[in-house]
N, C-alpha and C. Protein backbone atom coordinates (compact mmCIF):
# COMPACT_ATOMS: atom_id res chain seq x y z
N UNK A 1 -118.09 196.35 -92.93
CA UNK A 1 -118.39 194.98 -93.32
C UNK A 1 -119.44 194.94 -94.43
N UNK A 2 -120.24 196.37 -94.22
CA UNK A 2 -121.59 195.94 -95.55
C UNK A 2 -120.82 196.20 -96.31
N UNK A 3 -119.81 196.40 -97.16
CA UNK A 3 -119.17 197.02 -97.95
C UNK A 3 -118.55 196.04 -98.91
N UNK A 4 -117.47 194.83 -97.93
CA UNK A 4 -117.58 193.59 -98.71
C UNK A 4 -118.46 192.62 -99.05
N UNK A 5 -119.59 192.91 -98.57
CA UNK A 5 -120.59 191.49 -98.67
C UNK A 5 -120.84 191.09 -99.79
N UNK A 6 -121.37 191.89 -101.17
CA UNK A 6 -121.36 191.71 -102.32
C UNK A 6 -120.34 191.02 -102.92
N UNK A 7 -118.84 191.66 -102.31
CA UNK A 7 -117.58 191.02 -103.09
C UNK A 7 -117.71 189.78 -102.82
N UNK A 8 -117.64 189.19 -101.33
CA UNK A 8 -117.75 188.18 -100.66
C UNK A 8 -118.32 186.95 -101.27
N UNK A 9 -119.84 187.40 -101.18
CA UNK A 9 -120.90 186.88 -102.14
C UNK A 9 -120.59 186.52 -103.52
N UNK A 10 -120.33 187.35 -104.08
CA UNK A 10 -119.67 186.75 -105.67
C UNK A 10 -118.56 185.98 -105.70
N UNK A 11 -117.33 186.35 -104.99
CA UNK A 11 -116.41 185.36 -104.48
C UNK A 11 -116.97 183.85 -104.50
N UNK A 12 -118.02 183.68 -103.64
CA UNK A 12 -118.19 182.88 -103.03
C UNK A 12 -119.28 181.91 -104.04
N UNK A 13 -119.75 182.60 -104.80
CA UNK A 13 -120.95 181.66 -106.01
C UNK A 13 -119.86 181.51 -107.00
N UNK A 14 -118.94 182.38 -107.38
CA UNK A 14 -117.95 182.08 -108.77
C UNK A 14 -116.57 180.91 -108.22
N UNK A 15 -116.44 181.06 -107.12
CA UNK A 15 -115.48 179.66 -105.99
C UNK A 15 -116.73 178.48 -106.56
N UNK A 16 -117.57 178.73 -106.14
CA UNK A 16 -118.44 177.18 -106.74
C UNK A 16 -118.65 176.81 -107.47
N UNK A 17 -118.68 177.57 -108.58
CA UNK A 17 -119.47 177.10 -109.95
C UNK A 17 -118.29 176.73 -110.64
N UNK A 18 -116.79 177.21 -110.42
CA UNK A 18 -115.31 177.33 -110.83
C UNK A 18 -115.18 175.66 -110.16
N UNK A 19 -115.75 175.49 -109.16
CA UNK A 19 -114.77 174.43 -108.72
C UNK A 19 -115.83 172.73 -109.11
N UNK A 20 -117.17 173.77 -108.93
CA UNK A 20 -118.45 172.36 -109.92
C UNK A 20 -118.00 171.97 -111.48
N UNK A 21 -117.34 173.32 -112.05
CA UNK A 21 -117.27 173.45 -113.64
C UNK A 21 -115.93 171.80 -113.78
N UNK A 22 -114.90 172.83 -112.64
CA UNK A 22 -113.74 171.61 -112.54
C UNK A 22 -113.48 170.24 -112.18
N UNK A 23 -114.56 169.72 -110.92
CA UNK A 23 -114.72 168.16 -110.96
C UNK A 23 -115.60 168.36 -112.18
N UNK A 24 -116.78 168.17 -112.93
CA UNK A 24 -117.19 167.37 -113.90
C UNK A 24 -116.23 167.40 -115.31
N UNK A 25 -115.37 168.53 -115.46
CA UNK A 25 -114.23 168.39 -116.55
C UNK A 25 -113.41 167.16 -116.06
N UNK A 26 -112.66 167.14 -114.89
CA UNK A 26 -111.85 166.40 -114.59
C UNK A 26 -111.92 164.72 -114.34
N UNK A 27 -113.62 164.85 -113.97
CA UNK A 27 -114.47 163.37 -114.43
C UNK A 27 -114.54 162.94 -115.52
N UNK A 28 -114.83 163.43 -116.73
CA UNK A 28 -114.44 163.44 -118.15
C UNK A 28 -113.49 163.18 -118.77
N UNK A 29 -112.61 163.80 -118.18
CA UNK A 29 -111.11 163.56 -118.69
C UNK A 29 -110.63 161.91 -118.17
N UNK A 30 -110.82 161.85 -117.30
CA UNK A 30 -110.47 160.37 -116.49
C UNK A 30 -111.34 159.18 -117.15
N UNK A 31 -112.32 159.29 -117.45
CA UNK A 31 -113.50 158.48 -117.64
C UNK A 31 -112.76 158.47 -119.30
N UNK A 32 -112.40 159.30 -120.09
CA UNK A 32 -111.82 158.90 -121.64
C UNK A 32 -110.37 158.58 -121.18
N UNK A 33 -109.78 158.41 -120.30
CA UNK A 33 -108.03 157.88 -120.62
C UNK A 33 -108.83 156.20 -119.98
N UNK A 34 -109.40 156.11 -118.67
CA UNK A 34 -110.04 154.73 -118.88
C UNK A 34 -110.19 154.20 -119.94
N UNK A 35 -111.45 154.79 -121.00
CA UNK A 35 -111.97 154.45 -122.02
C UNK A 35 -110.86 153.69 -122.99
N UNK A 36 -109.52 154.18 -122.85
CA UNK A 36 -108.61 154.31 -123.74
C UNK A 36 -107.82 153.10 -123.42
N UNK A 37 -108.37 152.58 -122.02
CA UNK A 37 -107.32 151.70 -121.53
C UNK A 37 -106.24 151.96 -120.47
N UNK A 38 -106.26 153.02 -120.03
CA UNK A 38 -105.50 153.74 -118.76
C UNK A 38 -105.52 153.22 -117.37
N UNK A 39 -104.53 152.73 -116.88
CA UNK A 39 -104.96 151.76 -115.72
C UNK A 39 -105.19 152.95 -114.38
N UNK A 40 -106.20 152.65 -113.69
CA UNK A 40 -106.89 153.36 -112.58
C UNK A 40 -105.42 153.93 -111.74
N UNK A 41 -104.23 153.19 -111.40
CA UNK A 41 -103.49 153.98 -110.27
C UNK A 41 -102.75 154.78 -110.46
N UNK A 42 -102.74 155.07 -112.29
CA UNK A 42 -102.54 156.08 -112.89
C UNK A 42 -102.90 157.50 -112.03
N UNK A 43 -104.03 157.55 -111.90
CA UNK A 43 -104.23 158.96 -111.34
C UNK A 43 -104.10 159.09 -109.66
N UNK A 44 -103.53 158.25 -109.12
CA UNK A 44 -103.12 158.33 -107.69
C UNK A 44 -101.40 158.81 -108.00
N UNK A 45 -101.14 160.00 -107.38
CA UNK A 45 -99.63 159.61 -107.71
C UNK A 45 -99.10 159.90 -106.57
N UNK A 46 -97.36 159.11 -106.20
CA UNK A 46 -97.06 158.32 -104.98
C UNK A 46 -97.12 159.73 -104.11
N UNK A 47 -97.33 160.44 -104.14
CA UNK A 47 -96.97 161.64 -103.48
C UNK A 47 -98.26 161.70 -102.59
N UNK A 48 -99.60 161.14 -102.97
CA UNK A 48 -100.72 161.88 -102.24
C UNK A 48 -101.36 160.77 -102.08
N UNK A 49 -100.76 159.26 -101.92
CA UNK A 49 -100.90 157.97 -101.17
C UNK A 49 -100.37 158.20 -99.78
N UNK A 50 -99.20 158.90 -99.61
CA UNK A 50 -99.44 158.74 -98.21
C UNK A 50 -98.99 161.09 -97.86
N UNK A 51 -100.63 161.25 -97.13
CA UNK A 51 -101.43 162.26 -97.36
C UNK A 51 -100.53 163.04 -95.71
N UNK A 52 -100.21 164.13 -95.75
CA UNK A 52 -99.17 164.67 -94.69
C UNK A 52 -100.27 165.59 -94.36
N UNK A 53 -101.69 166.06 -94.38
CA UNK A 53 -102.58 167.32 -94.84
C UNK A 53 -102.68 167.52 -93.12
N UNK A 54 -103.18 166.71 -92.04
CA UNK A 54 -103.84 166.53 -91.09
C UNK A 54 -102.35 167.42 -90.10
N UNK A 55 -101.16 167.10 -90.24
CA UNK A 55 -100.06 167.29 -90.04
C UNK A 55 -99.94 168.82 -90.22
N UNK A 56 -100.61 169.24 -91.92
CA UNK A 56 -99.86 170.65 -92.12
C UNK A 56 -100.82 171.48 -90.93
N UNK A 57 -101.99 170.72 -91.12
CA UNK A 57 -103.51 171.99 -90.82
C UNK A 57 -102.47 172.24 -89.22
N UNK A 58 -102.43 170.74 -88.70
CA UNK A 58 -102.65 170.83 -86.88
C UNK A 58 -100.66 172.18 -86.66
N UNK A 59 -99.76 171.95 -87.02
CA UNK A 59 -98.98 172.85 -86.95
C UNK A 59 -99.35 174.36 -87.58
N UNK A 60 -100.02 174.22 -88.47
CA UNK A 60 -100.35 175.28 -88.92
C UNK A 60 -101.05 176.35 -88.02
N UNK A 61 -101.93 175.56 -87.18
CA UNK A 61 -103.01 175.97 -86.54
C UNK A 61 -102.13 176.27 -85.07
N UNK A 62 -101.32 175.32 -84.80
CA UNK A 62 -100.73 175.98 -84.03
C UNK A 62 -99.28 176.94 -84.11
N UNK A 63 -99.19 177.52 -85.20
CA UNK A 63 -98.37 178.94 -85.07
C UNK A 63 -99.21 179.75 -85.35
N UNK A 64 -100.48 179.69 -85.59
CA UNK A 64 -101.61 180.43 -85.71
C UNK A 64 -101.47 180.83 -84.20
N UNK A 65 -101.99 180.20 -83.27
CA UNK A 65 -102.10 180.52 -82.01
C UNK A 65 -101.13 180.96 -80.82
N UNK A 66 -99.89 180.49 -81.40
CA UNK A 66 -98.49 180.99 -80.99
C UNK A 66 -98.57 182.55 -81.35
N UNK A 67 -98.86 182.83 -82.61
CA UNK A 67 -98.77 184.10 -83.27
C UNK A 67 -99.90 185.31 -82.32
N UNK A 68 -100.77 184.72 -82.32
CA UNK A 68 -101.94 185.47 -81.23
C UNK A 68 -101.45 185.80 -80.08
N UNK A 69 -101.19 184.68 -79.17
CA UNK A 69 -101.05 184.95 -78.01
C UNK A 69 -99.65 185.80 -77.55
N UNK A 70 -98.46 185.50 -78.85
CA UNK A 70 -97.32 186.59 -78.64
C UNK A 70 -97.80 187.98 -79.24
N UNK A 71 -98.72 188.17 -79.91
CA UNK A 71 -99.61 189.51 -80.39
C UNK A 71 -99.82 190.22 -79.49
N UNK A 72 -100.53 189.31 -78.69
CA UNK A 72 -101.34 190.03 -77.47
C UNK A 72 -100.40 190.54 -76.52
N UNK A 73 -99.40 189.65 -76.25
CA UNK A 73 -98.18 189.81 -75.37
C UNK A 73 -97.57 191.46 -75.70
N UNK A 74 -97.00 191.15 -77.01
CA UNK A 74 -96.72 192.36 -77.62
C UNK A 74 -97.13 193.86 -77.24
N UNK A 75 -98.58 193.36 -77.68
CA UNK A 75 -99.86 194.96 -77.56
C UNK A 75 -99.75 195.13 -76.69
N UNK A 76 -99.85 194.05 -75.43
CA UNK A 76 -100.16 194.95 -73.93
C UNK A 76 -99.16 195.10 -72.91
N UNK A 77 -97.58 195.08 -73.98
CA UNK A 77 -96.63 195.46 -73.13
C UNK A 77 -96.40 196.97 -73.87
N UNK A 78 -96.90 197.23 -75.02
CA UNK A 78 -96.91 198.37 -75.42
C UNK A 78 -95.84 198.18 -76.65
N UNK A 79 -94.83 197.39 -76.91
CA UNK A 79 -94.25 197.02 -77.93
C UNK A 79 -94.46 197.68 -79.32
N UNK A 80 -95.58 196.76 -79.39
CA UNK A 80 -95.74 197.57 -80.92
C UNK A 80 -97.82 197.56 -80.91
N UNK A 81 -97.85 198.32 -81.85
CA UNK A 81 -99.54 198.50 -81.50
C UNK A 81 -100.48 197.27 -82.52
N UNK A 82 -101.84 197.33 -82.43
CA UNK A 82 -102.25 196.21 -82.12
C UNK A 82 -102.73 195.60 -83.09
N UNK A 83 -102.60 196.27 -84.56
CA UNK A 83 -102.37 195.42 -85.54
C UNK A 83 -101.16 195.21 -86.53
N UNK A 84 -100.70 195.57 -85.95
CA UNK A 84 -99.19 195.02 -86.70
C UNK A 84 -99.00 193.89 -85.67
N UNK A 85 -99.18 193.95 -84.56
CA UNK A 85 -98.41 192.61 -83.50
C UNK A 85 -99.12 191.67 -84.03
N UNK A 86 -100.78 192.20 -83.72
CA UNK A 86 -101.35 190.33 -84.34
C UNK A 86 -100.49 190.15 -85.99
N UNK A 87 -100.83 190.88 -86.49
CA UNK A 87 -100.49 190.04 -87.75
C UNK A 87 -99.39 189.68 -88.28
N UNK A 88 -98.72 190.35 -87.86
CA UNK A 88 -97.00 189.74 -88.06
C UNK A 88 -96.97 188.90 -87.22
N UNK A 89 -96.81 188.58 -85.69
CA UNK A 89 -96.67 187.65 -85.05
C UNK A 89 -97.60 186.29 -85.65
N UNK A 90 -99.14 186.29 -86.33
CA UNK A 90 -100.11 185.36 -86.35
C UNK A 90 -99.16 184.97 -88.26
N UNK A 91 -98.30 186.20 -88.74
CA UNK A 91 -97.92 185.20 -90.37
C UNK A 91 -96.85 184.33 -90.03
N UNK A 92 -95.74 184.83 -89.17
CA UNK A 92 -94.61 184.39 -89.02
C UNK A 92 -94.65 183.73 -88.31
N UNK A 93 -95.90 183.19 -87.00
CA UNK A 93 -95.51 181.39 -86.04
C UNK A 93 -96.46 180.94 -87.76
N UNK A 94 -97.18 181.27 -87.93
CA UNK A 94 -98.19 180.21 -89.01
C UNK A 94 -96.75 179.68 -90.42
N UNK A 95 -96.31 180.94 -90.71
CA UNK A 95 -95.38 180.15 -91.67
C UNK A 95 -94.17 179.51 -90.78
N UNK A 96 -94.19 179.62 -89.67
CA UNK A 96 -92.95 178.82 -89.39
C UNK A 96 -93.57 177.22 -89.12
N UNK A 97 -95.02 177.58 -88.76
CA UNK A 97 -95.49 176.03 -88.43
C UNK A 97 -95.22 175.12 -90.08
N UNK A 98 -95.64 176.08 -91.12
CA UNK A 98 -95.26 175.48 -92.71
C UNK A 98 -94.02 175.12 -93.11
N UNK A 99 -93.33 175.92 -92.44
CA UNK A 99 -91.87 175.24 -92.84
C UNK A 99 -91.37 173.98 -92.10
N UNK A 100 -91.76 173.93 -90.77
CA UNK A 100 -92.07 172.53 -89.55
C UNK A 100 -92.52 171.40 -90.57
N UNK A 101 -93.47 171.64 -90.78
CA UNK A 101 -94.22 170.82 -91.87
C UNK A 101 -93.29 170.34 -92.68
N UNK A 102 -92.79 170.93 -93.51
CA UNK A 102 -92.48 170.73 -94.86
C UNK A 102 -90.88 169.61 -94.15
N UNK A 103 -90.32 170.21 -93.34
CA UNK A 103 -89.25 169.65 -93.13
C UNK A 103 -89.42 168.11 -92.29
N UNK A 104 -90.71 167.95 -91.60
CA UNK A 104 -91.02 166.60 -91.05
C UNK A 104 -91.71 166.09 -92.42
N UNK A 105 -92.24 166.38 -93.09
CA UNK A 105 -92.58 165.58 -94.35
C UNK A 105 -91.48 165.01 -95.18
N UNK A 106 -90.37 165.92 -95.24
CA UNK A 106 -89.30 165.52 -96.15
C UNK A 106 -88.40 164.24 -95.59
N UNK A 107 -88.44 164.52 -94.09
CA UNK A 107 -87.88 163.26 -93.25
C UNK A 107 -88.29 162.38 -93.34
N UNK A 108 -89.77 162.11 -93.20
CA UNK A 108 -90.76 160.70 -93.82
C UNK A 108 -90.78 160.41 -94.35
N UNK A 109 -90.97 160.92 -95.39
CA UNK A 109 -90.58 160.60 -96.83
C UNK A 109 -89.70 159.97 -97.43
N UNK A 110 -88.31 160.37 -97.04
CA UNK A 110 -87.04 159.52 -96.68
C UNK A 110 -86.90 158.44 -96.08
N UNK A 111 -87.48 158.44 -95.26
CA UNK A 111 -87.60 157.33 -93.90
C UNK A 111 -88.66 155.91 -94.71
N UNK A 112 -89.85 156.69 -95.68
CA UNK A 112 -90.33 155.81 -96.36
C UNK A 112 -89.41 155.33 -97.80
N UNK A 113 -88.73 156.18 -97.96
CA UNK A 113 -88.06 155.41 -99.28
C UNK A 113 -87.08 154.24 -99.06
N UNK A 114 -86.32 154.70 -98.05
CA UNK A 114 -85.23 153.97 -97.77
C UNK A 114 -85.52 152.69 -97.26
């Protein structure tokens, strides 16, 4: 672990200053198409008025935990050993919870157009 900390650390000051640098550009930019006459709901677009995020995390989170607990299942039936089970079992419920997602979003979505 002492080994990444440095990486970590820099990661983690160049993630901030990357993402400080990017709201005050992106404040700028908005603040001159205003200037210009740009009407405000311009930068809302219909896609992220109605926000699916709370939806992805909570499925997400749970094939996260699907993925664990069939890990564990795995390891201590002897299956397969004990990091390949967690982590294949913890990518594949987590991306299946993403694809859950994606396919109840697309239904709503529908359900809102129509």
């Amino acid at each position: 672990m002492n080994e990444f900390a440095p990486v970590l650390i820099t990661a983690i000051i160049f993630g901030f200053v990357y993402s400080t640098i990017q709201l005050f550009v992106r404040k700028k930019e908005r603040l001159a198409l205003l200037d210009k006459g740009a009407d405000a709901s311009f930068f809302i677009s219909p896609q992220k008025r109605q926000s699916f995020i709370a939806l992805k995390v909570g499925l997400l989170c749970i094939g996260v935990a699907v993925g664990v607990i069939l890990g564990s299942i795995l390891f201590n039936t002897g299956v397969m050993e004990e990091e390949s089970a967690y982590f294949s079992m913890i990518f594949l419920f987590g991306g299946i919870g993403l694809v859950v997602d994606h396919f109840m979003e697309k239904a709503e979505r529908k359900e809102m157009k129509d």
